[in-house]
PDB file of N, CA and C in Angstrom:
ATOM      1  N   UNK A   1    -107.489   6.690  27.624  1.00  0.00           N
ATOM      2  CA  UNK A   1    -107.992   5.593  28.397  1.00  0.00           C
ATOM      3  C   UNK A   1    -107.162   5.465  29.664  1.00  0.00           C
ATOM      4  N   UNK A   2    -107.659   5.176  30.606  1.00  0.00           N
ATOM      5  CA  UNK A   2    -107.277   5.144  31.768  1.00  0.00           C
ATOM      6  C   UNK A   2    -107.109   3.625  32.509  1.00  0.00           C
ATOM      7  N   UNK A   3    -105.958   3.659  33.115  1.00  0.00           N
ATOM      8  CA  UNK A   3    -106.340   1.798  33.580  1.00  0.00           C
ATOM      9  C   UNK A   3    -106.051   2.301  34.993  1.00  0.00           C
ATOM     10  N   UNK A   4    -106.668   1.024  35.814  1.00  0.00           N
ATOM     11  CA  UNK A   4    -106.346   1.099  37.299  1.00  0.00           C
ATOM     12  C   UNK A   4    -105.495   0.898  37.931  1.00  0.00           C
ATOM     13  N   UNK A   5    -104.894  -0.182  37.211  1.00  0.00           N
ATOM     14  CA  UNK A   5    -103.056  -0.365  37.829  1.00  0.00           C
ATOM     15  C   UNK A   5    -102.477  -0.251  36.776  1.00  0.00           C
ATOM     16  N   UNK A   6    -102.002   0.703  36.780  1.00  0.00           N
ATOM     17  CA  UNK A   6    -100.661   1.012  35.413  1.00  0.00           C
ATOM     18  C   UNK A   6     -99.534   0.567  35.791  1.00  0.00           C
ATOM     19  N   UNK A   7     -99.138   0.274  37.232  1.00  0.00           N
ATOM     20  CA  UNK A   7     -97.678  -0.552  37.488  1.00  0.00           C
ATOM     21  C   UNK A   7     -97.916  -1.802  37.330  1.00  0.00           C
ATOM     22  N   UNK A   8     -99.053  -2.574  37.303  1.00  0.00           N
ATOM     23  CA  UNK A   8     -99.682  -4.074  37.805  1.00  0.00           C
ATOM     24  C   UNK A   8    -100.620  -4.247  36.585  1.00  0.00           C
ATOM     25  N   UNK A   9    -100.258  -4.271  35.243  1.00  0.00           N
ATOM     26  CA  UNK A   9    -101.163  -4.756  34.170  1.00  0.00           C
ATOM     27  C   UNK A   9    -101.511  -5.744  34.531  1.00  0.00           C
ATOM     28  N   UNK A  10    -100.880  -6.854  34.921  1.00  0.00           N
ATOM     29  CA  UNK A  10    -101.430  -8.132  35.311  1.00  0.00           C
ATOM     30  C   UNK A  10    -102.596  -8.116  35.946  1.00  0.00           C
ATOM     31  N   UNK A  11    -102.710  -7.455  36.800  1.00  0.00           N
ATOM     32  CA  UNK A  11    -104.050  -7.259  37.678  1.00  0.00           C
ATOM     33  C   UNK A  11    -105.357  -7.572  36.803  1.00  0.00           C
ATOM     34  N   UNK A  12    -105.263  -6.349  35.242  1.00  0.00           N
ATOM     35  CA  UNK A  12    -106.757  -6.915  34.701  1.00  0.00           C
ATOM     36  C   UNK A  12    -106.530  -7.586  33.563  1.00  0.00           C
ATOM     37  N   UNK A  13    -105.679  -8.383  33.388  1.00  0.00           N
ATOM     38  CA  UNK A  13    -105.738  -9.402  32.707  1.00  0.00           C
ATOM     39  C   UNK A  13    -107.012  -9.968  32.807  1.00  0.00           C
ATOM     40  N   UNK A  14    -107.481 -10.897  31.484  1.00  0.00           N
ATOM     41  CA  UNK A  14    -108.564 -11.413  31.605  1.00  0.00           C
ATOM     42  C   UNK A  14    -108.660 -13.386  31.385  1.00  0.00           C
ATOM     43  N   UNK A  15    -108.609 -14.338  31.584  1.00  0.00           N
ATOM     44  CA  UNK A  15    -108.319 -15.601  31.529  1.00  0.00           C
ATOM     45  C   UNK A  15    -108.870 -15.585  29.849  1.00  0.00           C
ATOM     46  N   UNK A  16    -107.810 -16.429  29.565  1.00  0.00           N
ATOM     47  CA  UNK A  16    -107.835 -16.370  27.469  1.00  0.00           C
ATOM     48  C   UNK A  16    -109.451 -17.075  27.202  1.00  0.00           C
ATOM     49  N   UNK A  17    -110.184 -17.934  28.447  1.00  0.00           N
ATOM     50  CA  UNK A  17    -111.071 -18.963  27.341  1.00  0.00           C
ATOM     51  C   UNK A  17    -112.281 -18.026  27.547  1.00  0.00           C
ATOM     52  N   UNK A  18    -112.626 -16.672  28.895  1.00  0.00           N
ATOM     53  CA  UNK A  18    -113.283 -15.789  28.917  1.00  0.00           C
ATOM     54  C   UNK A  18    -113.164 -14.666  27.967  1.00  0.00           C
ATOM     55  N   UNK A  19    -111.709 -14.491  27.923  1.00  0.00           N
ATOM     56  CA  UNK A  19    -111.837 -13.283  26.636  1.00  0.00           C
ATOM     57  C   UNK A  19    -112.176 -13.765  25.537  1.00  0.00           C
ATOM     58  N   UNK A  20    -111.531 -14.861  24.694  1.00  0.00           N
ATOM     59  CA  UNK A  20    -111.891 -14.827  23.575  1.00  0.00           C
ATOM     60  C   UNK A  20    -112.960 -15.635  23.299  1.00  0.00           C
ATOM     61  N   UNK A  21    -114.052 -16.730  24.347  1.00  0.00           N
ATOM     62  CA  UNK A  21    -115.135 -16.986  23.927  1.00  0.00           C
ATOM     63  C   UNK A  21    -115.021 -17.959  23.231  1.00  0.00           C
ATOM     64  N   UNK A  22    -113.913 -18.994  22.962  1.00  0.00           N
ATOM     65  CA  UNK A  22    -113.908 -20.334  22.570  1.00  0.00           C
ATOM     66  C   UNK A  22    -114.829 -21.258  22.252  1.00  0.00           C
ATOM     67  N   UNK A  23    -116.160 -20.728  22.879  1.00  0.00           N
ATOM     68  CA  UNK A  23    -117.234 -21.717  22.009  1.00  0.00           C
ATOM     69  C   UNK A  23    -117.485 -22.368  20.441  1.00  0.00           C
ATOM     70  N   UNK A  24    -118.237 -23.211  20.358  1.00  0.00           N
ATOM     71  CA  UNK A  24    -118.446 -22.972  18.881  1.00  0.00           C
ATOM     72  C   UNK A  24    -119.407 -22.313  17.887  1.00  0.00           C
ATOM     73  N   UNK A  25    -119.469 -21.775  17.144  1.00  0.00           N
ATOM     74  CA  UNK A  25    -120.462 -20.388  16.880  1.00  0.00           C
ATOM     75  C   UNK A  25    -120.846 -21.305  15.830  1.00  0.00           C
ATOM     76  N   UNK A  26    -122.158 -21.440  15.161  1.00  0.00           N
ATOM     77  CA  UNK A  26    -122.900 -21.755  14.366  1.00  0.00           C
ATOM     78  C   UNK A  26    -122.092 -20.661  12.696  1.00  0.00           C
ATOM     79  N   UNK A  27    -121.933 -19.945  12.672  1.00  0.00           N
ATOM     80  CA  UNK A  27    -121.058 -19.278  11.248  1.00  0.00           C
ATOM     81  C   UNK A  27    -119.881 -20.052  11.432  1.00  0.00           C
ATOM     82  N   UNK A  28    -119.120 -20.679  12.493  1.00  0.00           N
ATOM     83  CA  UNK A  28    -118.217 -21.250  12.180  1.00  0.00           C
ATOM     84  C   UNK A  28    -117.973 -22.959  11.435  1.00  0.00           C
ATOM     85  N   UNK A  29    -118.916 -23.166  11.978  1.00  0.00           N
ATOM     86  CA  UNK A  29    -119.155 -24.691  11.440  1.00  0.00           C
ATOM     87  C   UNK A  29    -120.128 -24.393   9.874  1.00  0.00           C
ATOM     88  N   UNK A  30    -120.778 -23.582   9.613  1.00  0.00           N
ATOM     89  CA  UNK A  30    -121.489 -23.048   8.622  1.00  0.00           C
ATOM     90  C   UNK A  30    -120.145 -23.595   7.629  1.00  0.00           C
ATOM     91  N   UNK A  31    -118.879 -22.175   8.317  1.00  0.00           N
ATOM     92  CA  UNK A  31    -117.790 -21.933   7.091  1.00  0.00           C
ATOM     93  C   UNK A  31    -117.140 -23.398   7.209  1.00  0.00           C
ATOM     94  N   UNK A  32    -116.960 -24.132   7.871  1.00  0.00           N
ATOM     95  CA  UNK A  32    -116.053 -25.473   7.842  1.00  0.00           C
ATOM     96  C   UNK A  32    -116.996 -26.289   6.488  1.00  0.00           C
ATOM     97  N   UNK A  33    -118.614 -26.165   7.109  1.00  0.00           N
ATOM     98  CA  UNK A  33    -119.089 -27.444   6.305  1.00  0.00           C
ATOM     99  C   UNK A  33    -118.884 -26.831   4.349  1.00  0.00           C
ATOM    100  N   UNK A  34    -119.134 -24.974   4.683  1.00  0.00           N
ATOM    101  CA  UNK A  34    -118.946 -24.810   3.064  1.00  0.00           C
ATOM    102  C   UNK A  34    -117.499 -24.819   2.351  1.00  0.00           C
ATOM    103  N   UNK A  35    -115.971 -25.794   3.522  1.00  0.00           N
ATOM    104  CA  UNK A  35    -114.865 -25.347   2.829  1.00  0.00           C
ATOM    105  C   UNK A  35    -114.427 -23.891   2.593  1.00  0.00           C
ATOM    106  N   UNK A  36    -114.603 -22.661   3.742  1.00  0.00           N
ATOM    107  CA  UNK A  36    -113.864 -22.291   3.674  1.00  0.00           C
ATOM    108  C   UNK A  36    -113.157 -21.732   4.225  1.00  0.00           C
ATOM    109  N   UNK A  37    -111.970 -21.114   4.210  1.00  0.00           N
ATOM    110  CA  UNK A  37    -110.672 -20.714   5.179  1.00  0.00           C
ATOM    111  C   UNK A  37    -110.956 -19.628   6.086  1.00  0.00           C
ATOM    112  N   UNK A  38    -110.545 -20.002   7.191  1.00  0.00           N
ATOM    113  CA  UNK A  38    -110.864 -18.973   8.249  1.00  0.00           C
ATOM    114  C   UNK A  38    -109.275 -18.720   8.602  1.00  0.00           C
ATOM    115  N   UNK A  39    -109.584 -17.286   9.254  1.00  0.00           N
ATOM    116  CA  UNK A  39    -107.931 -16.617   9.368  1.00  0.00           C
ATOM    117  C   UNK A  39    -108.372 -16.437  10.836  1.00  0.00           C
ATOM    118  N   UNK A  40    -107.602 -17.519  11.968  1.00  0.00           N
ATOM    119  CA  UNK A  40    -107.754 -17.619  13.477  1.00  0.00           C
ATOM    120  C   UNK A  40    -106.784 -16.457  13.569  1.00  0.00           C
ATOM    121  N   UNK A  41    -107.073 -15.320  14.172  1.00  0.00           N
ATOM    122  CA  UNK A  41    -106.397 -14.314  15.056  1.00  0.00           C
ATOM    123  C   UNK A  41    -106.036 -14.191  15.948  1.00  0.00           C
ATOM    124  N   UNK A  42    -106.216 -15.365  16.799  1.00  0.00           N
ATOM    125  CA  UNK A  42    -106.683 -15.126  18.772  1.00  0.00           C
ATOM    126  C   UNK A  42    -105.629 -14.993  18.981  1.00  0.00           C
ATOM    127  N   UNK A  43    -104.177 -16.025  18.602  1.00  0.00           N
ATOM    128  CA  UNK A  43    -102.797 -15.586  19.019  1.00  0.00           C
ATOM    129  C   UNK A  43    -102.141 -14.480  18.854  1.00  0.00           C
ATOM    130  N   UNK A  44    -102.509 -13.528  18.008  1.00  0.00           N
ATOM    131  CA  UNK A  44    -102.331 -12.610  17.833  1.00  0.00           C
ATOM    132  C   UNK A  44    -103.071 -11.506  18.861  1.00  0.00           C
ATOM    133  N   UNK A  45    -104.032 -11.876  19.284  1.00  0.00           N
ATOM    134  CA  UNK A  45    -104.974 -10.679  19.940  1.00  0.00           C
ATOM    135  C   UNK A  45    -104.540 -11.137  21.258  1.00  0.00           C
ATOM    136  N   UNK A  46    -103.852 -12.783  21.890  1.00  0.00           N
ATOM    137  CA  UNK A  46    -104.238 -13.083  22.826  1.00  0.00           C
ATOM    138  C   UNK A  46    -102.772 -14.039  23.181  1.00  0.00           C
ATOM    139  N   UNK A  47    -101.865 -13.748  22.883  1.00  0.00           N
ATOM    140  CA  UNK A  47    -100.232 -14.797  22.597  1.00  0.00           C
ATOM    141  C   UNK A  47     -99.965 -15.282  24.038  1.00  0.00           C
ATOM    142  N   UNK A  48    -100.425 -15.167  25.061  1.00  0.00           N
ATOM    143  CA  UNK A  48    -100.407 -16.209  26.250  1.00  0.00           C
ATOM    144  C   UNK A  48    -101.413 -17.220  26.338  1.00  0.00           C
ATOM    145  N   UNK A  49    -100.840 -17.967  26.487  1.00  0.00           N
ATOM    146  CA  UNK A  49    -101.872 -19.619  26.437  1.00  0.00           C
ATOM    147  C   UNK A  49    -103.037 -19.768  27.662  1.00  0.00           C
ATOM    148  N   UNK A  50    -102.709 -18.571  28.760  1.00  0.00           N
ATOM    149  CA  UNK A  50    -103.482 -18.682  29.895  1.00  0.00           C
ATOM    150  C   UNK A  50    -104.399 -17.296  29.773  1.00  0.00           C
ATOM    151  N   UNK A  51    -103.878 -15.978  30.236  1.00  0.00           N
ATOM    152  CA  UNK A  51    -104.884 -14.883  29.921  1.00  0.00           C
ATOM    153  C   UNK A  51    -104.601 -14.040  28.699  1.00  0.00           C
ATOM    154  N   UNK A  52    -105.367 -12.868  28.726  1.00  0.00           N
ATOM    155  CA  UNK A  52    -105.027 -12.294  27.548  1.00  0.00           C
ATOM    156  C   UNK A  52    -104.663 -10.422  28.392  1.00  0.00           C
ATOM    157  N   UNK A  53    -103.556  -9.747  27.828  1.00  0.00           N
ATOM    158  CA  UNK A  53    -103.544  -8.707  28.628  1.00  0.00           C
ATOM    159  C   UNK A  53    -104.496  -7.930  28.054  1.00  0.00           C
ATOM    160  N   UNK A  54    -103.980  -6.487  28.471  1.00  0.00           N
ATOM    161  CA  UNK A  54    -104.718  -5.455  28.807  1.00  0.00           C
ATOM    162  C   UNK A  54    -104.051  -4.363  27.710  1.00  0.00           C
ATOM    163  N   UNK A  55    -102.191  -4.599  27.374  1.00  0.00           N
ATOM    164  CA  UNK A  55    -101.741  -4.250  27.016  1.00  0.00           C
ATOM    165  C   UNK A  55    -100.604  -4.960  26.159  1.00  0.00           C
ATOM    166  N   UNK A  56    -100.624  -4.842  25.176  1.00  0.00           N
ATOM    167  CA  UNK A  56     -99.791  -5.106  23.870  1.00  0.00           C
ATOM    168  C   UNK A  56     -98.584  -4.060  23.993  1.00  0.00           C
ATOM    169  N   UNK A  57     -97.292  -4.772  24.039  1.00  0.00           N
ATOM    170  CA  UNK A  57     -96.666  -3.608  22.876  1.00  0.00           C
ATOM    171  C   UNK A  57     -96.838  -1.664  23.147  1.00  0.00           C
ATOM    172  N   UNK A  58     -97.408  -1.666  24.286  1.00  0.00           N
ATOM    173  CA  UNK A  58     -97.382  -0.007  24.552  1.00  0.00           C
ATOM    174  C   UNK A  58     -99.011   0.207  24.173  1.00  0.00           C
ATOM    175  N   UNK A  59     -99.489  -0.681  23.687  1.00  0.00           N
ATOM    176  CA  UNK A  59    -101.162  -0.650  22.875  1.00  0.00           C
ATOM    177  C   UNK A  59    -102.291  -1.089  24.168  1.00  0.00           C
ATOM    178  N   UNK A  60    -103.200  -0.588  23.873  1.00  0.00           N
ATOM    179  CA  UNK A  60    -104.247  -0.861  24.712  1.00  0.00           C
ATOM    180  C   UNK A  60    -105.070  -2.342  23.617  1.00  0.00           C
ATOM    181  N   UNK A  61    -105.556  -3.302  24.056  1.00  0.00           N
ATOM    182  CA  UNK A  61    -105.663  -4.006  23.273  1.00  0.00           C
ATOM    183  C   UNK A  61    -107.647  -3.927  23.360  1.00  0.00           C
ATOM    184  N   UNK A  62    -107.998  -3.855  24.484  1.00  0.00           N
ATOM    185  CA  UNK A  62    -109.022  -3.977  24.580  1.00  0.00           C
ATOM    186  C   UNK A  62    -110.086  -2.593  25.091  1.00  0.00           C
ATOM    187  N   UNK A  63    -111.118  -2.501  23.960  1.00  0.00           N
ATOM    188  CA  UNK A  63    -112.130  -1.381  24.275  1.00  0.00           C
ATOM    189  C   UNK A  63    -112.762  -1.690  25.630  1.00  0.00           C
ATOM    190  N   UNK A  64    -113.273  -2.930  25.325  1.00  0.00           N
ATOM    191  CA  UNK A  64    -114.480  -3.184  26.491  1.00  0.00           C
ATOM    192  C   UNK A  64    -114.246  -4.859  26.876  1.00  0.00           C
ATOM    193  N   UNK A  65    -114.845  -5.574  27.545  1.00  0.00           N
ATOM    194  CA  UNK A  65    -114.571  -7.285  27.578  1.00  0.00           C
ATOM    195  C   UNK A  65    -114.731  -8.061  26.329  1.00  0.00           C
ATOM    196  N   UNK A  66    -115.320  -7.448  25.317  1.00  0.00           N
ATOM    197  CA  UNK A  66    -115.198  -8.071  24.021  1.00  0.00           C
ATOM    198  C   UNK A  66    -114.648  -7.161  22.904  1.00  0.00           C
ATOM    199  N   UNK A  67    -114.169  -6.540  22.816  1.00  0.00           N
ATOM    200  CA  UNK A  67    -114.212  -5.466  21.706  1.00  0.00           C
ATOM    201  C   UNK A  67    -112.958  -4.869  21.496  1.00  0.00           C
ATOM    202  N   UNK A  68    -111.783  -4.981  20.709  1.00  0.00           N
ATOM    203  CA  UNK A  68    -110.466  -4.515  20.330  1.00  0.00           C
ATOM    204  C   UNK A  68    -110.252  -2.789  20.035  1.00  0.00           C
ATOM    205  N   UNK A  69    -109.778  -2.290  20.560  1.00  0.00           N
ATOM    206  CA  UNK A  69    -109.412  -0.932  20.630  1.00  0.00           C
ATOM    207  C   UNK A  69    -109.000  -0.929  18.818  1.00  0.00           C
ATOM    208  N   UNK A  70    -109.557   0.021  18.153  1.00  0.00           N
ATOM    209  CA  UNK A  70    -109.011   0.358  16.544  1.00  0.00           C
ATOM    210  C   UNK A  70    -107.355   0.455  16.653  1.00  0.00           C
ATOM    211  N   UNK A  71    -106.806   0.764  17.579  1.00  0.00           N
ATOM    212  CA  UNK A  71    -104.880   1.557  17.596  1.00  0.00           C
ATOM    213  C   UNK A  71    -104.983  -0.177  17.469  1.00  0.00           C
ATOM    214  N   UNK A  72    -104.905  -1.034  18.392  1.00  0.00           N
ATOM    215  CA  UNK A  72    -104.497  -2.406  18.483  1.00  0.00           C
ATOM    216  C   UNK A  72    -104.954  -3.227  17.408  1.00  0.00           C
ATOM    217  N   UNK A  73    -106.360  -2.480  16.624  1.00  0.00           N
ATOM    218  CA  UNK A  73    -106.637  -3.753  15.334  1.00  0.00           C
ATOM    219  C   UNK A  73    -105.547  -3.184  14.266  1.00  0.00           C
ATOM    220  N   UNK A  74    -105.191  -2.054  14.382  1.00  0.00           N
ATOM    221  CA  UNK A  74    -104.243  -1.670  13.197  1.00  0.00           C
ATOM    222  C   UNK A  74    -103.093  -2.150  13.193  1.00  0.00           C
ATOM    223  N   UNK A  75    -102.755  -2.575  14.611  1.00  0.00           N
ATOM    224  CA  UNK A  75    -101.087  -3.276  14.915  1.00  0.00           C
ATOM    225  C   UNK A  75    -101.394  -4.808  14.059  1.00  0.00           C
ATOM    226  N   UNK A  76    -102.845  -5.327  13.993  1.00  0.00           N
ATOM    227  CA  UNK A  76    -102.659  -6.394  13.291  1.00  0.00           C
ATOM    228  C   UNK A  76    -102.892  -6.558  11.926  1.00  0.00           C
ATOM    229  N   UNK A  77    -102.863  -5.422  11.016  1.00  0.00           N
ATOM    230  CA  UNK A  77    -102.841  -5.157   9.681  1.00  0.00           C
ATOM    231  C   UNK A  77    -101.820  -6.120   8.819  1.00  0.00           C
ATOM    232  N   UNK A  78    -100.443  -6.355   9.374  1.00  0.00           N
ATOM    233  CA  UNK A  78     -99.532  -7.245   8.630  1.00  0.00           C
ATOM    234  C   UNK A  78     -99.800  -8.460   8.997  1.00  0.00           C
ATOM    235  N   UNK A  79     -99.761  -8.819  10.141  1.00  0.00           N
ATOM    236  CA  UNK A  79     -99.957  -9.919  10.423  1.00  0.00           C
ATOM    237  C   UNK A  79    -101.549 -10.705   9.631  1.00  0.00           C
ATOM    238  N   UNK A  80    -102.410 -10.284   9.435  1.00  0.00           N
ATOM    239  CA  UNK A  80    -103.512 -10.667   8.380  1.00  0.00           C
ATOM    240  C   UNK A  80    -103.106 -10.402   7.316  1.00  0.00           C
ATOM    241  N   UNK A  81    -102.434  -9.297   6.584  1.00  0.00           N
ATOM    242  CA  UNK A  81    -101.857  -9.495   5.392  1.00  0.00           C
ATOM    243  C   UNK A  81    -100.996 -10.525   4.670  1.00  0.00           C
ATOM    244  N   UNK A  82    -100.074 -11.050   5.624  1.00  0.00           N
ATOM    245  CA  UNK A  82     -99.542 -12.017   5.435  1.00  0.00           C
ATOM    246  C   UNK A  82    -100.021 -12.961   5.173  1.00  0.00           C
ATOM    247  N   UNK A  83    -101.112 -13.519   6.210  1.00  0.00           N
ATOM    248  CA  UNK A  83    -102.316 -14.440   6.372  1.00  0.00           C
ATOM    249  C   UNK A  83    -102.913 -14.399   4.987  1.00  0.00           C
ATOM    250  N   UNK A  84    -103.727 -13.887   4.933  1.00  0.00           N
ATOM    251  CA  UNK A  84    -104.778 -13.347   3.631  1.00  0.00           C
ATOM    252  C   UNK A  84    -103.451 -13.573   2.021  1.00  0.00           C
ATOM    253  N   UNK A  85    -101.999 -13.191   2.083  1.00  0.00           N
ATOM    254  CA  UNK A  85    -101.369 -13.810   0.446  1.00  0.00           C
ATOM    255  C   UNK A  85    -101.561 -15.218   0.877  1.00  0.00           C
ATOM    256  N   UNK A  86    -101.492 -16.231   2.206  1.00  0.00           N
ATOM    257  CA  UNK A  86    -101.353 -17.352   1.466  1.00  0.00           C
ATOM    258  C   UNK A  86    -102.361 -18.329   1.519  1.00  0.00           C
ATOM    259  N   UNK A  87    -103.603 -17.343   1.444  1.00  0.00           N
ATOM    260  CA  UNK A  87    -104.779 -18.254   0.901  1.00  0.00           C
ATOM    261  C   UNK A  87    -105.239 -17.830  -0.798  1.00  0.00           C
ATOM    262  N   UNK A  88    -105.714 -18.643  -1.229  1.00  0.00           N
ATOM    263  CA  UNK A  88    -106.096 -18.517  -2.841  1.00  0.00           C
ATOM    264  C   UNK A  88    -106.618 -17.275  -3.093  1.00  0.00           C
ATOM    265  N   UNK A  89    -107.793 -17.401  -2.095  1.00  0.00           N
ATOM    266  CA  UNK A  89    -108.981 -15.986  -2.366  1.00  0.00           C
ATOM    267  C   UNK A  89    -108.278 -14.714  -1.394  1.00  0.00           C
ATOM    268  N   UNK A  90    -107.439 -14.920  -0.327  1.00  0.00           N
ATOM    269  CA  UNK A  90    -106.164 -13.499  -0.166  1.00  0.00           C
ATOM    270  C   UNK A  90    -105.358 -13.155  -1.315  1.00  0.00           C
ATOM    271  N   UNK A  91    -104.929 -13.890  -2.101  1.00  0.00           N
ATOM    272  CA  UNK A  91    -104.209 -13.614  -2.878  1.00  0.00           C
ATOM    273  C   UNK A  91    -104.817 -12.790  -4.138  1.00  0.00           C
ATOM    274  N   UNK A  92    -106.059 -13.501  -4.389  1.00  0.00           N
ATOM    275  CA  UNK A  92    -106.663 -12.470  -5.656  1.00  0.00           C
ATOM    276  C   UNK A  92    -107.782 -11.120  -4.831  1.00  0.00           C
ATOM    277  N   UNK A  93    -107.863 -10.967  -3.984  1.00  0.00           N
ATOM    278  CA  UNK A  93    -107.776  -9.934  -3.194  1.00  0.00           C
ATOM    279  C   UNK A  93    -107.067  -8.877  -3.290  1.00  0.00           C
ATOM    280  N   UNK A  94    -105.631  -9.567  -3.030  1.00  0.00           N
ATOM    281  CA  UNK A  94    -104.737  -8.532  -2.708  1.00  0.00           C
ATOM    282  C   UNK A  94    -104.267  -8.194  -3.800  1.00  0.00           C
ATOM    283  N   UNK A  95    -104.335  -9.465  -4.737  1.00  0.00           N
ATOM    284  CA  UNK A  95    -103.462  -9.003  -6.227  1.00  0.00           C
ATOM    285  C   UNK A  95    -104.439  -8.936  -7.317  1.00  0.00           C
ATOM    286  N   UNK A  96    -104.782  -8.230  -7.937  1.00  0.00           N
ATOM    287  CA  UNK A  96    -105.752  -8.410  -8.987  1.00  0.00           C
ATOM    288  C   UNK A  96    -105.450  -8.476 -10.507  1.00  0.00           C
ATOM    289  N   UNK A  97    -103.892  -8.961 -10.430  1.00  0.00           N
ATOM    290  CA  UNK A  97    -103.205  -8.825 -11.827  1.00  0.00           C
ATOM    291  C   UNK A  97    -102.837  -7.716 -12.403  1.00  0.00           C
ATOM    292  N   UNK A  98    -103.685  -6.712 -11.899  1.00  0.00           N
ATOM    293  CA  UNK A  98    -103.137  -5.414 -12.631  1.00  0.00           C
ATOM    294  C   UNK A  98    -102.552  -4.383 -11.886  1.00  0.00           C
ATOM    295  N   UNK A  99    -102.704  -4.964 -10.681  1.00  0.00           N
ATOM    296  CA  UNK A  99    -102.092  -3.755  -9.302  1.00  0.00           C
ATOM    297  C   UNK A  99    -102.583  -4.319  -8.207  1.00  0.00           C
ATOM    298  N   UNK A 100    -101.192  -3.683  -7.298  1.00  0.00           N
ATOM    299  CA  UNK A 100    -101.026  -4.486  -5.910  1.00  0.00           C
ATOM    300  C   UNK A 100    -101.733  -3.704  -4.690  1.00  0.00           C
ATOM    301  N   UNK A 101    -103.011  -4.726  -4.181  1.00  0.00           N
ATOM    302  CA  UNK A 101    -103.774  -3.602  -3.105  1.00  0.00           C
ATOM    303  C   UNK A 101    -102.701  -3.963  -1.628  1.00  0.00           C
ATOM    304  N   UNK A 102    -102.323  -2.657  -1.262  1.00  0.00           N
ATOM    305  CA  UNK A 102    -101.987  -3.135   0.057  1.00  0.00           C
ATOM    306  C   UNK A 102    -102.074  -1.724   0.976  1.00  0.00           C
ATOM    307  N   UNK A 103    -102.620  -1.973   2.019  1.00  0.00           N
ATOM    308  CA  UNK A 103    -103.564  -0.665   3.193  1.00  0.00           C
ATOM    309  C   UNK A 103    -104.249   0.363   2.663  1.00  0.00           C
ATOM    310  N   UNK A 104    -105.016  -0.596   1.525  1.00  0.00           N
ATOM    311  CA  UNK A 104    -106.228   0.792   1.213  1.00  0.00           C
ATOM    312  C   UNK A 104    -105.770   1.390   0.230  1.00  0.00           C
ATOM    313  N   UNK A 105    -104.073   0.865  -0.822  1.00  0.00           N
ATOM    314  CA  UNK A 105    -104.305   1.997  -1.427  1.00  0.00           C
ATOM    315  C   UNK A 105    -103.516   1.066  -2.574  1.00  0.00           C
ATOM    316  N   UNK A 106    -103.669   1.718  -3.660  1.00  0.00           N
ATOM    317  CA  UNK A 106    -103.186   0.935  -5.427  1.00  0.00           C
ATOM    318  C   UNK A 106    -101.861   0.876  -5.632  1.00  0.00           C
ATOM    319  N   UNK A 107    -100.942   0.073  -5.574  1.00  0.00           N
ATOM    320  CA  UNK A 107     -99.750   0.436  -6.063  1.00  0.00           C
ATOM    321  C   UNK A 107     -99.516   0.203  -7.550  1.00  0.00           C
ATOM    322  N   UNK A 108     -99.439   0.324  -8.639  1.00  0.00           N
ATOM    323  CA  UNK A 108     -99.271   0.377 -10.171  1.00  0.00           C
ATOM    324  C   UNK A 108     -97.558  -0.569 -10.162  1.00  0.00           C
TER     325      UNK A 108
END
C-alpha cells in the first residue's frame, strides 16, 4: 500500500465523527433494547478524540474510508480478548470448561 505523504501522515488523517460514523444504527438500539453487551472498539481503531490516523503503530489501519486493513484488525485480537473474558457470554466462549479457546486454537 502506498500513501501520499509518508513524511506527513497527518495530512490524511480523517476527522474521528467521519471515520467512524457515530450515528445511531437501528442493530444498535435493537441490541440495547434486547440487553445485550456490545464491545465499543472505536478507541482502539481511533485513540485520538479528534481524527483517526492513517497509521497505527507501523500498521496501516485503514483499507478504504470505512474498512480496517486485516494486519491492523489482528493488532486488535487482545485487546477484544480481554474485552470478550469480562463479559458472561466472552467468558463461556472463550472457556468452555473443558479447554481454553484462545486465537483459533484448543489449549487442553
Amino acid at each position: 500500500m502506498r500513501v501520499a505523504y509518508p513524511d506527513r501522515l497527518t495530512v490524511c488523517a480523517t476527522p474521528r465523527g467521519e471515520a467512524l460514523d457515530e450515528r445511531v444504527f437501528p442493530e444498535l438500539e435493537a441490541a440495547a433494547d434486547a440487553d445485550v453487551e456490545l464491545i465499543d472498539m472505536n478507541n482502539w481503531v481511533c485513540p485520538d478524540p479528534h481524527s483517526c490516523a492513517v497509521v497505527i503503530g507501523n500498521v496501516f489501519v485503514w483499507r478504504d474510508s470505512h474498512h480496517l486493513t486485516a494486519t491492523y484488525a489482528e493488532t486488535l485480537a487482545e485487546p477484544l480478548e480481554a474485552k470478550l473474558r469480562g463479559t458472561e457470554a466472552g467468558a463461556e466462549i472463550l472457556f468452555d470448561g473443558r479447554r481454553e479457546i484462545s486465537r483459533g486454537r484448543a489449549c487442553r
